[in-house]
Protein backbone atom coordinates (compact mmCIF):
# COMPACT_ATOMS: atom_id res chain seq x y z
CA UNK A 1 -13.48 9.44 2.56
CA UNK A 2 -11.28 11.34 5.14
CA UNK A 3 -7.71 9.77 5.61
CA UNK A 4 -8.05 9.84 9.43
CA UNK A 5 -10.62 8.50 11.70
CA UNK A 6 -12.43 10.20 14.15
CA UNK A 7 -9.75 10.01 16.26
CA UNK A 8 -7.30 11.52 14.62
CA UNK A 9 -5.39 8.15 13.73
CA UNK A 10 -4.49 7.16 10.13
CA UNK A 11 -7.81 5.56 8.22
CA UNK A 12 -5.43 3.97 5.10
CA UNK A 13 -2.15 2.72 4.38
CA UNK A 14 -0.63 2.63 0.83
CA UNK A 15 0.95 -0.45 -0.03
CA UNK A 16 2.97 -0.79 -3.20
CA UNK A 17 3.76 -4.44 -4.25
CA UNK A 18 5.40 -6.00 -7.54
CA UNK A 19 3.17 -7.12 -9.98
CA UNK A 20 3.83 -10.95 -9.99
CA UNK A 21 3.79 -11.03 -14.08
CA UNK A 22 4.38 -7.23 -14.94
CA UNK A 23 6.86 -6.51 -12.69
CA UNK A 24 5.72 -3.32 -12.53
CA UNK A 25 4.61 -1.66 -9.19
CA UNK A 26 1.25 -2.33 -8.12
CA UNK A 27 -0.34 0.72 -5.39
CA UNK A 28 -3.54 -0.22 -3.55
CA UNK A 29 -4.93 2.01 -0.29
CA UNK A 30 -5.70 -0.19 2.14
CA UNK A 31 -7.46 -0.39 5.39
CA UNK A 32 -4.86 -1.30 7.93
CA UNK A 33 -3.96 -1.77 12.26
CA UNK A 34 -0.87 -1.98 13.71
CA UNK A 35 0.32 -3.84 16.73
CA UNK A 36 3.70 -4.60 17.80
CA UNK A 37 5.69 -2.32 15.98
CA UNK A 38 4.09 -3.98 12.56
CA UNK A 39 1.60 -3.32 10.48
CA UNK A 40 -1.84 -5.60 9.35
CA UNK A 41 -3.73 -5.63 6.19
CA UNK A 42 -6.91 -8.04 5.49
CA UNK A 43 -7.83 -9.40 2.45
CA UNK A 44 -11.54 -9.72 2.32
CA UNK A 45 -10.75 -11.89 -1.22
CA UNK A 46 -8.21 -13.89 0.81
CA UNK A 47 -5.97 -15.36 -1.35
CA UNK A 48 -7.80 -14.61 -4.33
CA UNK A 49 -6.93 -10.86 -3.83
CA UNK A 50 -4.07 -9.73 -6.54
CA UNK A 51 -2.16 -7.62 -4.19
CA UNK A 52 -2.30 -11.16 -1.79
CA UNK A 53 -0.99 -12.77 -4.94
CA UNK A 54 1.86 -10.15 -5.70
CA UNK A 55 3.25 -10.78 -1.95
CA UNK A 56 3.15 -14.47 -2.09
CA UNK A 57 5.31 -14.50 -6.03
CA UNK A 58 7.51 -11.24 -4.12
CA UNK A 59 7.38 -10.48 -0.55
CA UNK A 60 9.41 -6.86 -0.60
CA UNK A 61 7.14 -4.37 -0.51
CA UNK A 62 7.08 -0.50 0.11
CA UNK A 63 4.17 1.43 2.32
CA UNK A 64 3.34 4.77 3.31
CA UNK A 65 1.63 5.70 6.25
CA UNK A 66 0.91 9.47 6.44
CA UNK A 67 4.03 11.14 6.05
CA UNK A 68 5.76 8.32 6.85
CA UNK A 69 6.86 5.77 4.08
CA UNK A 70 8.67 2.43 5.03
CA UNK A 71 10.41 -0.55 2.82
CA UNK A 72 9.73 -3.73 3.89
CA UNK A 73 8.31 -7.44 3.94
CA UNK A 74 5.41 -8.67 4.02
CA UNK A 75 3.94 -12.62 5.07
CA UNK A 76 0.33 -13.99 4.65
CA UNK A 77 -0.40 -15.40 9.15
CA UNK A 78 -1.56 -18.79 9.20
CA UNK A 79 -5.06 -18.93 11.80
CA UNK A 80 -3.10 -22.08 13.01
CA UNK A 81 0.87 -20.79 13.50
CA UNK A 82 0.24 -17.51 14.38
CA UNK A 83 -3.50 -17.39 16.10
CA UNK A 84 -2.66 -15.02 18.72
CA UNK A 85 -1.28 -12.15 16.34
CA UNK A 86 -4.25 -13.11 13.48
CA UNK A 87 -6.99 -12.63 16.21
CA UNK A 88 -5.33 -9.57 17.72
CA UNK A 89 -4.89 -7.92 14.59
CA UNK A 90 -8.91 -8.62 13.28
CA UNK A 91 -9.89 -7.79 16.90
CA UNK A 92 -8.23 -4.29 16.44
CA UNK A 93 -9.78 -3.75 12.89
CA UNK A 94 -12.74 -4.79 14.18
CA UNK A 95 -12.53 -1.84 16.93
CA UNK A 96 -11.18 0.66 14.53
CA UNK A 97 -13.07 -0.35 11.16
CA UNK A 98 -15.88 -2.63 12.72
CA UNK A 99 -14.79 -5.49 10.18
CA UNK A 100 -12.17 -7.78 10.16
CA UNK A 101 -13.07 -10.90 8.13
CA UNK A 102 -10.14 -12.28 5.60
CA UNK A 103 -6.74 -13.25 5.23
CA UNK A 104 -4.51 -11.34 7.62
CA UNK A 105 -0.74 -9.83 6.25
CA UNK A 106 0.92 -8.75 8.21
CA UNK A 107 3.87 -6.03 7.03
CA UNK A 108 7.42 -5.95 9.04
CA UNK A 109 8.88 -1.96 8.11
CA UNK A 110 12.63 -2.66 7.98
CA UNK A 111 13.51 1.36 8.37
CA UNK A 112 11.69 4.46 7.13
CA UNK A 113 12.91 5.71 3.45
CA UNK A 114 14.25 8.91 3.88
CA UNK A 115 12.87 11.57 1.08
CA UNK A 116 13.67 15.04 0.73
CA UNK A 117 10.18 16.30 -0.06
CA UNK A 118 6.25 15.89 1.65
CA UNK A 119 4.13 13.03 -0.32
CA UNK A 120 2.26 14.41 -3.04
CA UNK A 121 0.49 12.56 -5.97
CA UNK A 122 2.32 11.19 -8.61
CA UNK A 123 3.23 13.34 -11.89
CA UNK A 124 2.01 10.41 -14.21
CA UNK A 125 -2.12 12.33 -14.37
CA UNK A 126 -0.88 15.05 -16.43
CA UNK A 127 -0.04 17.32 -13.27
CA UNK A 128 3.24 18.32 -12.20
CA UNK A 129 4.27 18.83 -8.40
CA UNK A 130 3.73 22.00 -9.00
CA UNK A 131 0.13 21.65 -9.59
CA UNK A 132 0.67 23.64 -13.06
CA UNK A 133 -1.13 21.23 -15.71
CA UNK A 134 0.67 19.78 -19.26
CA UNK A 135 -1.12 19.71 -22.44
CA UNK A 136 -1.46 15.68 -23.18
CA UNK A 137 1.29 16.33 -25.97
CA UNK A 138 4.06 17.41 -23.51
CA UNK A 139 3.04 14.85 -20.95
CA UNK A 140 2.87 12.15 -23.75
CA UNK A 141 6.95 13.10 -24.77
CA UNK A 142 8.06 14.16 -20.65
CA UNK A 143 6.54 10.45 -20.06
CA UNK A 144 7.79 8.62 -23.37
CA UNK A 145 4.65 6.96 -23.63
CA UNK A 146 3.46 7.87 -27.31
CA UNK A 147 2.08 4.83 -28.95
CA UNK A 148 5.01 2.57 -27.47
CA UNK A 149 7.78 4.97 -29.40
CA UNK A 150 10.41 6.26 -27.19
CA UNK A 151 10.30 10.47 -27.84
């Protein structure tokens, strides 16, 4: 699928949580709105989603939006507490995705990260940034990931 919509707006967001048991980080693309300077995610599992259950054992998160890639928190709105900003943000998905049913999170940036370079996929698929490809024994020993042995 394209990564904007007809529109030319942003169609995902990339939201990187901590994995609640792993610790490890955890990177889902997600469908997304924003309103009020913040940004909203839905959960069609609700809280049965893992990424809902990574934000509710750690809250810090870090997101990209295009070019742009923020560091912040995150909170699961309650229909109850925050019905205003829960129905604006499904009433927007619903105009920009047609759906909206599910839990609503809503993300708070704290300030852009600043990087030196343009996003480009991650090293770890046997590809460097360079695009020039590793045989799998290099990228086994650059990545120290040969049967659990440090190279």
């Amino acid at each position: 699928m394209p990564e904007r919509t007809e529109d030319g707006k942003q169609q995902y967001l990339y939201l990187t949580t901590t994995g609640r048991r792993s610790g490890q980080a955890r990177k889902i693309e997600i469908w997304f709105t924003g309103y009020q300077d913040r940004y909203y995610v839905i959960s069609f599992l609700f809280e049965k989603g893992q990424w809902v259950m990574n934000l509710r054992k750690n809250p810090e998160v870090s997101f990209r939006v295009g070019d742009q890639r923020f560091k912040g928190s995150t909170r699961v709105l309650d229909p109850a507490i925050d019905a205003e900003t829960s129905r604006a943000a499904k009433s927007l998905s619903d105009q920009k995705y047609g759906w909206s049913d599910g839990l609503v999170v809503e993300l708070n940036p704290s300030a852009p990260e600043q990087t030196n370079r343009p996003w480009r996929p991650c090293s770890c698929r046997k590809t460097l940034l360079s695009g020039a490809r590793l045989p799998v024994r290099k990228w086994q020993s650059a990545h120290r990931w040969r049967s659990g042995r440090v190279a």
